[in-house]
Structure formats: C-alpha cells, structure tokens
Protein backbone atom coordinates (compact mmCIF):
# COMPACT_ATOMS: atom_id res chain seq x y z
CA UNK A 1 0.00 0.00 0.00
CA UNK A 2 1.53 3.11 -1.05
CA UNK A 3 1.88 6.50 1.35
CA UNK A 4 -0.79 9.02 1.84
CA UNK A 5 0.40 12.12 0.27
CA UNK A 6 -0.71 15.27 1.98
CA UNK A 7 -2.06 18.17 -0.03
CA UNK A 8 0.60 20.49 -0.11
CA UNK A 9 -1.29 24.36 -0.30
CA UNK A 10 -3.29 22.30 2.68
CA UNK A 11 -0.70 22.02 5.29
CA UNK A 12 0.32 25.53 4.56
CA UNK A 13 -3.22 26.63 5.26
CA UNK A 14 -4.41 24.83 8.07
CA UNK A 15 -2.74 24.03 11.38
CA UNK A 16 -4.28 21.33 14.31
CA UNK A 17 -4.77 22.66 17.32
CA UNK A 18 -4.04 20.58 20.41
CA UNK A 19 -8.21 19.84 20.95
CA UNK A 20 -8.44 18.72 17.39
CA UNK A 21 -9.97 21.29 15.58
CA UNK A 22 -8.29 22.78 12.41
CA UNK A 23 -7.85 26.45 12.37
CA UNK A 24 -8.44 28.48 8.98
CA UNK A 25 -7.94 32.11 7.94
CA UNK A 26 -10.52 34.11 6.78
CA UNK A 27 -10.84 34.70 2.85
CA UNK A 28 -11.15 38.75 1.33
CA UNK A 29 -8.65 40.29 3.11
CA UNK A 30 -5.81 40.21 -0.03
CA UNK A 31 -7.41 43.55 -2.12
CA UNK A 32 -9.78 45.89 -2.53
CA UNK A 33 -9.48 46.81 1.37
CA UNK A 34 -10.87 50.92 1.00
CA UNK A 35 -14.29 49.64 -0.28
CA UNK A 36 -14.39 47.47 2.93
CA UNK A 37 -15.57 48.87 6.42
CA UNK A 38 -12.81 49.16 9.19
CA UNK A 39 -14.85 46.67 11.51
CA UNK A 40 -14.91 44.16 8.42
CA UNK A 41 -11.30 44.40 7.69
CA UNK A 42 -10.83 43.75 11.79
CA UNK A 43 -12.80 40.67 11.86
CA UNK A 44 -11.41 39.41 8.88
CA UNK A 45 -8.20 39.31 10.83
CA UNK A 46 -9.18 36.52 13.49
CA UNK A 47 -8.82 33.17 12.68
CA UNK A 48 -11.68 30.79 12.18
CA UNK A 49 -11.98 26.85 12.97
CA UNK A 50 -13.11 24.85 9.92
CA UNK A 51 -16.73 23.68 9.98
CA UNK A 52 -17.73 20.28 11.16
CA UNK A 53 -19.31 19.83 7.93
CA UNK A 54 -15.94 20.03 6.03
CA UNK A 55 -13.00 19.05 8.88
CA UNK A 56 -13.19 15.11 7.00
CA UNK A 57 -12.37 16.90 4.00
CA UNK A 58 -9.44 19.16 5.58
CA UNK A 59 -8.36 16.09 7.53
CA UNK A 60 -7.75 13.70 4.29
CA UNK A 61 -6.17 16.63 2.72
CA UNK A 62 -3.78 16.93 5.43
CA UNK A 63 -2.91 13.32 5.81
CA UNK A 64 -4.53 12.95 9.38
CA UNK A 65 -7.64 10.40 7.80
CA UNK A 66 -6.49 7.36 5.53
C-alpha cells in the first residue's frame, strides 16, 4: 500500500490545534481593502476553525484520515 500524500497548499493553510480542531484564515482580506468597512477588515483578521461539515475533507487533505 503506497503512502498518503498530503495536499501540499493544505498544510500551509491549516494548522491542528491541540483539541483537534483545524484552524483556517478568513478569505477577502488580499485587495480591494478601502471599499471594505474598518470593523470588516478587523474581523477578517481573526482566525476561524473549519466547519464540522468540512473538517473530514481538511483532515484527508492533510494526511490525518487514511
């Protein structure tokens, strides 16, 4: 049986923290920033956990589900 290769942009994107959930940036925070309210722009800054509906997804990208 061959390895599991993880997904490579996946480990870069996603980290495990130590109670098992898988943290995730938030997306729209790259350009067009002036159209964007201040209080947007500062809650697009916190980090997010991945929902339950797509952490068996993010899991067999990152290797951690075979």
């Amino acid at each position: 049986m061959p390895k599991v290769k993880s997904h490579s942009r996946a480990k870069k994107t996603f980290k495990v923290t130590a109670s098992g959930k898988i943290r995730r940036y938030k997306a729209f925070k790259s350009h067009l920033l002036t159209k964007k309210s201040n209080k947007r722009k500062r809650h697009l800054r916190q980090a997010a956990f991945v929902h339950p509906a797509n952490e068996n997804l993010v899991k067999r990208m990152l290797g951690l589900k075979g």
